[in-house]
PDB file of N, CA and C in Angstrom:
ATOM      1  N   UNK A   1      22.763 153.882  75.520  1.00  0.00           N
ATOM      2  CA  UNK A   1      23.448 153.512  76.744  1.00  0.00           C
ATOM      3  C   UNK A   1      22.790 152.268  77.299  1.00  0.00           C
ATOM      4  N   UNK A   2      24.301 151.425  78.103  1.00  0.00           N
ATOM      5  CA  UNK A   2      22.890 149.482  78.378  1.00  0.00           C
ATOM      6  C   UNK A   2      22.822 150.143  79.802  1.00  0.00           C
ATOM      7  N   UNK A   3      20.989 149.964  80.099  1.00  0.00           N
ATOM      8  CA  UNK A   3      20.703 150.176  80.864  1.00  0.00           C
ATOM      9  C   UNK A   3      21.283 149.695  82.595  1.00  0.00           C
ATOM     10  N   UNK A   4      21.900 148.601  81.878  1.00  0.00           N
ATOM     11  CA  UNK A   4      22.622 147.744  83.371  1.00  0.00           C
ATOM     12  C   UNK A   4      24.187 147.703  83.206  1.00  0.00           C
ATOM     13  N   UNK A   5      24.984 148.673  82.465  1.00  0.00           N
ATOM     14  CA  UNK A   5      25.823 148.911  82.935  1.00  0.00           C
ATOM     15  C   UNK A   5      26.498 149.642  83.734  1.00  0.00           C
ATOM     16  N   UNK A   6      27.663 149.077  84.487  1.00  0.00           N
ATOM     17  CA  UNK A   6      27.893 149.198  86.168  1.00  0.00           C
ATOM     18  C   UNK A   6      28.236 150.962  86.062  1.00  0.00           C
ATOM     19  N   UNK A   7      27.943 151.549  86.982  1.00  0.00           N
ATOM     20  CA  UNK A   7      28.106 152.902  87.541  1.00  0.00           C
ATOM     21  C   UNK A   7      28.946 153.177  88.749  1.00  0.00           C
ATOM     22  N   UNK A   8      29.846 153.669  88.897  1.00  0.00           N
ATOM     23  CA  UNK A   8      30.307 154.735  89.746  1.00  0.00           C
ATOM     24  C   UNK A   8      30.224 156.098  90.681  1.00  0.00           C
ATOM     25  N   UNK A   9      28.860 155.621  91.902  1.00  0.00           N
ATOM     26  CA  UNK A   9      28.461 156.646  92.094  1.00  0.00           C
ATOM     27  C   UNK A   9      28.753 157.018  93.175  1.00  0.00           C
ATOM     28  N   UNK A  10      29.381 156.182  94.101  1.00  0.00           N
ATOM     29  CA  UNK A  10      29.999 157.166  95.242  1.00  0.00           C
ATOM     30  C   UNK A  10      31.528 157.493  95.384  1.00  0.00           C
ATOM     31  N   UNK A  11      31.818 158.126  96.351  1.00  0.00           N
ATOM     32  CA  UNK A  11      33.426 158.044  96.976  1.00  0.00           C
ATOM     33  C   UNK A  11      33.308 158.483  98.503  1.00  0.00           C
ATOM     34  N   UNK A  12      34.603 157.432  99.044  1.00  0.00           N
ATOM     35  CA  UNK A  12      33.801 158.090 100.728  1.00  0.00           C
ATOM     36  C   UNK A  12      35.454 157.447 100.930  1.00  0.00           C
ATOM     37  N   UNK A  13      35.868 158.394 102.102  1.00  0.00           N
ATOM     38  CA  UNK A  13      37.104 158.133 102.494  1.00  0.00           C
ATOM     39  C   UNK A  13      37.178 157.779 104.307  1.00  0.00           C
ATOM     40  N   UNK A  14      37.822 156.641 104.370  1.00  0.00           N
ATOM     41  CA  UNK A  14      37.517 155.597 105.361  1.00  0.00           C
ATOM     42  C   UNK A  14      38.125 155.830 106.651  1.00  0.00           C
ATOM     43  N   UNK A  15      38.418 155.925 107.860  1.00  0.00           N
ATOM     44  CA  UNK A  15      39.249 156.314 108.808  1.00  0.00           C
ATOM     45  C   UNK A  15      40.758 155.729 108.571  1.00  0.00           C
ATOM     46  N   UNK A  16      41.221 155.369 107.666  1.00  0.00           N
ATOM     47  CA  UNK A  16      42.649 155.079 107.864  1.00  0.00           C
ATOM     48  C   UNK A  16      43.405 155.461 106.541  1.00  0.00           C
ATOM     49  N   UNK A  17      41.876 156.360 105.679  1.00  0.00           N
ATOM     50  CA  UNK A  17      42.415 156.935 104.809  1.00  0.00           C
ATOM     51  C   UNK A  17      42.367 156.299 103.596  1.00  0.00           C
ATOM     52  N   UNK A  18      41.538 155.674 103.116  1.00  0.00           N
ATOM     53  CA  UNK A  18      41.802 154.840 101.808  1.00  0.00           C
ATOM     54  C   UNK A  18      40.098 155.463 101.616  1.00  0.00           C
ATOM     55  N   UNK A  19      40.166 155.631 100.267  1.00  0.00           N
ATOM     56  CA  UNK A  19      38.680 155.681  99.483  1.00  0.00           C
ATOM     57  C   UNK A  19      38.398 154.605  99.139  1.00  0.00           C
ATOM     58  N   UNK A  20      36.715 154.149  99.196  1.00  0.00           N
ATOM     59  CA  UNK A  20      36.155 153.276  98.769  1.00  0.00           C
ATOM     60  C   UNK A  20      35.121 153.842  97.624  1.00  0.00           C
ATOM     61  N   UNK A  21      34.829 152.970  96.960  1.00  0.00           N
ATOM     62  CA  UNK A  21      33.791 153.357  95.869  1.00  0.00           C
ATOM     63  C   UNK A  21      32.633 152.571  95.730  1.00  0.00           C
ATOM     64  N   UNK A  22      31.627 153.352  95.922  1.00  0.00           N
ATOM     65  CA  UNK A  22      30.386 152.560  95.529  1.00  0.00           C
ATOM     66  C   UNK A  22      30.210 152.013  93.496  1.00  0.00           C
ATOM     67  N   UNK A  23      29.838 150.385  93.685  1.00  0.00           N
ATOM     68  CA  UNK A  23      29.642 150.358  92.076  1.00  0.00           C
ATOM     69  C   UNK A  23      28.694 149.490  92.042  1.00  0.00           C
ATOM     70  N   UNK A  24      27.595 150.270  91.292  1.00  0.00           N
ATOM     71  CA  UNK A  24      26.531 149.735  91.057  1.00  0.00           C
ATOM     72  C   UNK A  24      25.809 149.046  89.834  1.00  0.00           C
ATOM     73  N   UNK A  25      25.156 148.008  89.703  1.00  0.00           N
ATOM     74  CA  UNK A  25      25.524 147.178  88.680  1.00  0.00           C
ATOM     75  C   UNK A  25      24.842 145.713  88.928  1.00  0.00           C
ATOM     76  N   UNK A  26      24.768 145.107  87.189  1.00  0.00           N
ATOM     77  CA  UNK A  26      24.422 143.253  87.551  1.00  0.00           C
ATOM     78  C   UNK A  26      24.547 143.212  88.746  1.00  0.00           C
ATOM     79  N   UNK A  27      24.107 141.952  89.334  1.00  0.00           N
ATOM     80  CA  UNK A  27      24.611 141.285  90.303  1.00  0.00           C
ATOM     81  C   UNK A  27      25.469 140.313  89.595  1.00  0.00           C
ATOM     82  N   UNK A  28      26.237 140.075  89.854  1.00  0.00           N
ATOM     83  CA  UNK A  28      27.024 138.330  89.399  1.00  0.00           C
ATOM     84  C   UNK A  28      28.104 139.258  88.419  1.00  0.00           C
ATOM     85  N   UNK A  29      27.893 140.387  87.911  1.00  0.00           N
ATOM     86  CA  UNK A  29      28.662 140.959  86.635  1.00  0.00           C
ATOM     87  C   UNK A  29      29.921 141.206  86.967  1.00  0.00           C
ATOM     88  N   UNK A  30      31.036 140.939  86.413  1.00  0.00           N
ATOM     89  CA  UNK A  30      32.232 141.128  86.330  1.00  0.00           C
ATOM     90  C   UNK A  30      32.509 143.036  86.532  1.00  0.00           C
ATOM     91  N   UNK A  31      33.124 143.635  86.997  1.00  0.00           N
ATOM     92  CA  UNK A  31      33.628 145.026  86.541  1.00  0.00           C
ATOM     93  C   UNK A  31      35.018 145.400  86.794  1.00  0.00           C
ATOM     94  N   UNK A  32      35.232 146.507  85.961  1.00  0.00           N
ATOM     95  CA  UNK A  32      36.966 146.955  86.244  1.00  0.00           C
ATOM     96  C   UNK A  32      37.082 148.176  86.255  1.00  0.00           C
ATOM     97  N   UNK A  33      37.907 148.629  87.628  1.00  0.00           N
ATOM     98  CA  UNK A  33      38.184 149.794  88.315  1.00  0.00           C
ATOM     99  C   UNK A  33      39.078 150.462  87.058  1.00  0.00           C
ATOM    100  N   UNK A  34      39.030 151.761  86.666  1.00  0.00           N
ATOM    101  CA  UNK A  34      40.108 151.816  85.679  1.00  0.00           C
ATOM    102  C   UNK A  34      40.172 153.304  86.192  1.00  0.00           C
ATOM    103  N   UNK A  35      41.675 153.846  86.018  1.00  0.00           N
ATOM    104  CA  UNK A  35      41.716 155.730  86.005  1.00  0.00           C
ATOM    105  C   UNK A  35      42.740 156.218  85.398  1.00  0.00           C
ATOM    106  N   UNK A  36      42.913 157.356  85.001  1.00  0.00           N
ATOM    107  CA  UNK A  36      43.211 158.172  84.057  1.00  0.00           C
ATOM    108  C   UNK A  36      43.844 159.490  85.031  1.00  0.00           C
ATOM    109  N   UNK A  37      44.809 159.518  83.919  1.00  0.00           N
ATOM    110  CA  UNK A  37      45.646 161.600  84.621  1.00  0.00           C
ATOM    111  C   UNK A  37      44.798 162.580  84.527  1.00  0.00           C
ATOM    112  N   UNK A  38      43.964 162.244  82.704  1.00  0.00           N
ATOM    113  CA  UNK A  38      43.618 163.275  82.118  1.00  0.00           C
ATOM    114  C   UNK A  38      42.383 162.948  81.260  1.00  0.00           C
ATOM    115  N   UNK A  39      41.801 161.474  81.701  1.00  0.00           N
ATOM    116  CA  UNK A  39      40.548 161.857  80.874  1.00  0.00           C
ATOM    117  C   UNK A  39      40.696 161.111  79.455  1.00  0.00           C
ATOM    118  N   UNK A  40      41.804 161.172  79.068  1.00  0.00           N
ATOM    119  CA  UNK A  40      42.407 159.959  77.901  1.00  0.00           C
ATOM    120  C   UNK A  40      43.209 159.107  77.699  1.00  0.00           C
ATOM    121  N   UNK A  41      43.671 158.745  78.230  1.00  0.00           N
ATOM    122  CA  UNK A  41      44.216 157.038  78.524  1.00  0.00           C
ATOM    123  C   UNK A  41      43.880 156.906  79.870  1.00  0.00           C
ATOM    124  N   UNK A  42      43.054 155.707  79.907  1.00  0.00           N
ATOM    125  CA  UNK A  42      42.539 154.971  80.990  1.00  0.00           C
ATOM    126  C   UNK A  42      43.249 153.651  81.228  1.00  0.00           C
ATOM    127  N   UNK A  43      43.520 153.408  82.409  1.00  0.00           N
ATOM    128  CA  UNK A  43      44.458 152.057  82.422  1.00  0.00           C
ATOM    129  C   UNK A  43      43.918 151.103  84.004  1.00  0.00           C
ATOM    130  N   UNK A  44      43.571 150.307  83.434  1.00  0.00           N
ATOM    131  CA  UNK A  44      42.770 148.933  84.280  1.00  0.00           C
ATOM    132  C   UNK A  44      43.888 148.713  85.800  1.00  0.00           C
ATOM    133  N   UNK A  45      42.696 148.471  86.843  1.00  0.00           N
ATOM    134  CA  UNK A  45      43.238 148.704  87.743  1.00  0.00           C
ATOM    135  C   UNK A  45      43.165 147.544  88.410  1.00  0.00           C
ATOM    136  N   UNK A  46      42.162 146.865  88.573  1.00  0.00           N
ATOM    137  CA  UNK A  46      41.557 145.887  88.753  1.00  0.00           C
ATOM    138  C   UNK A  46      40.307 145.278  88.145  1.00  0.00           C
ATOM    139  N   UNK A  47      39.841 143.813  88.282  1.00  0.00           N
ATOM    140  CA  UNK A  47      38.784 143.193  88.242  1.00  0.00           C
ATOM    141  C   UNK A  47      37.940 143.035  89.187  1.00  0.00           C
ATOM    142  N   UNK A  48      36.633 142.883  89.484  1.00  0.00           N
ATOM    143  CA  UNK A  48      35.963 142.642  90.552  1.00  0.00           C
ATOM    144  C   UNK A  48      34.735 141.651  90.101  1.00  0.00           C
ATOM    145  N   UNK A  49      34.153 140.740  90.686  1.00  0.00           N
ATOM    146  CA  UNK A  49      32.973 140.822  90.746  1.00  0.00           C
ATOM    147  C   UNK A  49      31.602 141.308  91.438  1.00  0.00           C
ATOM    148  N   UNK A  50      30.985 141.655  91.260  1.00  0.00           N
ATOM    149  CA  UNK A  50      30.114 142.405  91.619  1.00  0.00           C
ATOM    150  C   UNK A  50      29.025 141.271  92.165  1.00  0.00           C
ATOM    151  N   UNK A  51      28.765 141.289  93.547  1.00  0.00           N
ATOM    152  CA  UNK A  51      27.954 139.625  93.544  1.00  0.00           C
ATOM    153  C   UNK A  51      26.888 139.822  94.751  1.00  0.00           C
ATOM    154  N   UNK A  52      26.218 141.378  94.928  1.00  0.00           N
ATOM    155  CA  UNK A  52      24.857 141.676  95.285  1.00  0.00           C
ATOM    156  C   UNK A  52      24.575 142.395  94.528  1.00  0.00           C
ATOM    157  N   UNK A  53      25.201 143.493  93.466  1.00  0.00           N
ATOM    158  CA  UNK A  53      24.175 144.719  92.705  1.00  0.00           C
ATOM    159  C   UNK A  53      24.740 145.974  93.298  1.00  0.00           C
ATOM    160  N   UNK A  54      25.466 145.906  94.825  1.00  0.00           N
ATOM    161  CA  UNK A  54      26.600 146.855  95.014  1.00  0.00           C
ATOM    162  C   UNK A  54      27.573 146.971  95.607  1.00  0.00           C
ATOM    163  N   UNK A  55      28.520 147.131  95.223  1.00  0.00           N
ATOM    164  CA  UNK A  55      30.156 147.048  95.420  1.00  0.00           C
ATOM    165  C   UNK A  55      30.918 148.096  96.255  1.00  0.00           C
ATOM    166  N   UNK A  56      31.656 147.979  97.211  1.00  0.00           N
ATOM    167  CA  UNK A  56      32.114 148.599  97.751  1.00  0.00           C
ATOM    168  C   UNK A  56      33.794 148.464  97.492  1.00  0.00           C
ATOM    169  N   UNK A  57      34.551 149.410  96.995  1.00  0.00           N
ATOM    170  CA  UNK A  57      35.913 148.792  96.555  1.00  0.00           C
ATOM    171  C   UNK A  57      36.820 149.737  97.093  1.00  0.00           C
ATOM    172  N   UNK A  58      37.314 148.946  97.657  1.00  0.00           N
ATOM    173  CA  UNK A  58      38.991 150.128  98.654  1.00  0.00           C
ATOM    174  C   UNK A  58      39.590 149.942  97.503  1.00  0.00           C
ATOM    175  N   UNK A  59      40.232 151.251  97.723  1.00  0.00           N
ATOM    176  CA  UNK A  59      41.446 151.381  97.251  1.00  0.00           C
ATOM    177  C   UNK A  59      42.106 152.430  98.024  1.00  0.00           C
ATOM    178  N   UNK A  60      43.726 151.654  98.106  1.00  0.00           N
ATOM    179  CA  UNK A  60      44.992 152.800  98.747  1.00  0.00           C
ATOM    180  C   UNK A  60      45.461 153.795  97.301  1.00  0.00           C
ATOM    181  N   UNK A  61      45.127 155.504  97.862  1.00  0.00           N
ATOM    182  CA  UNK A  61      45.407 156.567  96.698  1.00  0.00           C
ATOM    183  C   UNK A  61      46.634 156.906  97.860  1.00  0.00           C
ATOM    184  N   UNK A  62      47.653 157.741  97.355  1.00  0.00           N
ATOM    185  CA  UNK A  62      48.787 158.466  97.975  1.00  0.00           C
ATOM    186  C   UNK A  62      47.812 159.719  97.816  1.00  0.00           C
ATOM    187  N   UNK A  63      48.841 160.763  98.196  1.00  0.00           N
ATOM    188  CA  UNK A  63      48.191 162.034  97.754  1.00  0.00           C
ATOM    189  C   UNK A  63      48.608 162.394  96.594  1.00  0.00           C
ATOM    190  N   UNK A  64      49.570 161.933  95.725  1.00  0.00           N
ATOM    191  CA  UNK A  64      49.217 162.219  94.360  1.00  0.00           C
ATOM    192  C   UNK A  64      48.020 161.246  93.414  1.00  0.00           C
ATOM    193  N   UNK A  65      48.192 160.075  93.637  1.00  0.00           N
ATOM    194  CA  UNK A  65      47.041 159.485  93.395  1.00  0.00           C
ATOM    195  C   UNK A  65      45.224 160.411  93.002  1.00  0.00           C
ATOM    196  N   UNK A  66      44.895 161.257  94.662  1.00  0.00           N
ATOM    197  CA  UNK A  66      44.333 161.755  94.720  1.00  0.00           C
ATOM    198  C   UNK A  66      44.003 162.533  93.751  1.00  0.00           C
ATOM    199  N   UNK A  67      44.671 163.031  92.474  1.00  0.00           N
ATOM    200  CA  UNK A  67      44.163 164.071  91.584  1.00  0.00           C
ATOM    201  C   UNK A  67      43.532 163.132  90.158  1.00  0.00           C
ATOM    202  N   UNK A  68      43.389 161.676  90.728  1.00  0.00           N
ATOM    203  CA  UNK A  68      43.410 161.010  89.106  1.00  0.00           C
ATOM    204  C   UNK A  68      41.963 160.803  89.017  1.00  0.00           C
ATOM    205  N   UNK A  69      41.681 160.430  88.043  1.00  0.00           N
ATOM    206  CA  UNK A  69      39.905 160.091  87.965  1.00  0.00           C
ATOM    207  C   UNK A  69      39.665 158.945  87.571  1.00  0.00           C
ATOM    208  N   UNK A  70      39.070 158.690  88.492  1.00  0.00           N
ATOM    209  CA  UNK A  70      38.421 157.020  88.107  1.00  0.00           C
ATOM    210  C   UNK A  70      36.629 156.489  87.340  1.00  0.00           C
ATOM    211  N   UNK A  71      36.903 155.279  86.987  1.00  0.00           N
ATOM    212  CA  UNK A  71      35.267 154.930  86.587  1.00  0.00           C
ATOM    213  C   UNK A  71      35.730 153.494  86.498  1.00  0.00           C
ATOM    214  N   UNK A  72      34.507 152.869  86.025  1.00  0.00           N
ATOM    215  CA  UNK A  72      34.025 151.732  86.149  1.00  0.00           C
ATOM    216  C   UNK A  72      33.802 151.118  85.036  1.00  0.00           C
ATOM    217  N   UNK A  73      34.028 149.765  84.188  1.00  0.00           N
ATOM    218  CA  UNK A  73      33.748 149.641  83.443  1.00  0.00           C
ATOM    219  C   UNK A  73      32.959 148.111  82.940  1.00  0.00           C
ATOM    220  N   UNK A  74      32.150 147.130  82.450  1.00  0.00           N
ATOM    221  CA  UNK A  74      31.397 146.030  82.612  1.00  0.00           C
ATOM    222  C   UNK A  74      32.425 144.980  81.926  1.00  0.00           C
ATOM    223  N   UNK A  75      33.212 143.686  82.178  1.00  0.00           N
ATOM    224  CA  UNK A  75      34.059 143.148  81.253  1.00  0.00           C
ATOM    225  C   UNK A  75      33.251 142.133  81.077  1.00  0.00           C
TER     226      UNK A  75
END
């Protein structure tokens, strides 16, 4: 496993209702939000750069949204 690739370690849901995600990681490193129904097909959600070491990333889920699983990945 590379020791400095980006992680996914929080979730915190914001007063107007949108989750943000902590992603931790390079500084300067590129990453991409990606999520899945089920764990096997994962499909890119966005790009980010990551440009202190940690990332805070909204995203608007519906409430079906809510059942999908997300991670992080280094591009």
């Amino acid at each position: 496993v590379d020791p400095t690739a980006p992680t996914l370690s929080a979730a915190k849901l914001t007063e107007n209702g949108q989750f943000r995600f902590l992603v931790k990681g390079d500084k300067g490193g590129k990453v991409v939000l990606q999520y899945s129904e089920n764990l096997g097909n994962w499909i890119d959600l966005q790009t980010y750069i990551n440009g202190t070491g940690e990332l805070w990333i909204p995203v608007n889920i519906t409430e079906e949204a809510s059942r999908l699983f997300f991670r992080v990945r280094a591009e």
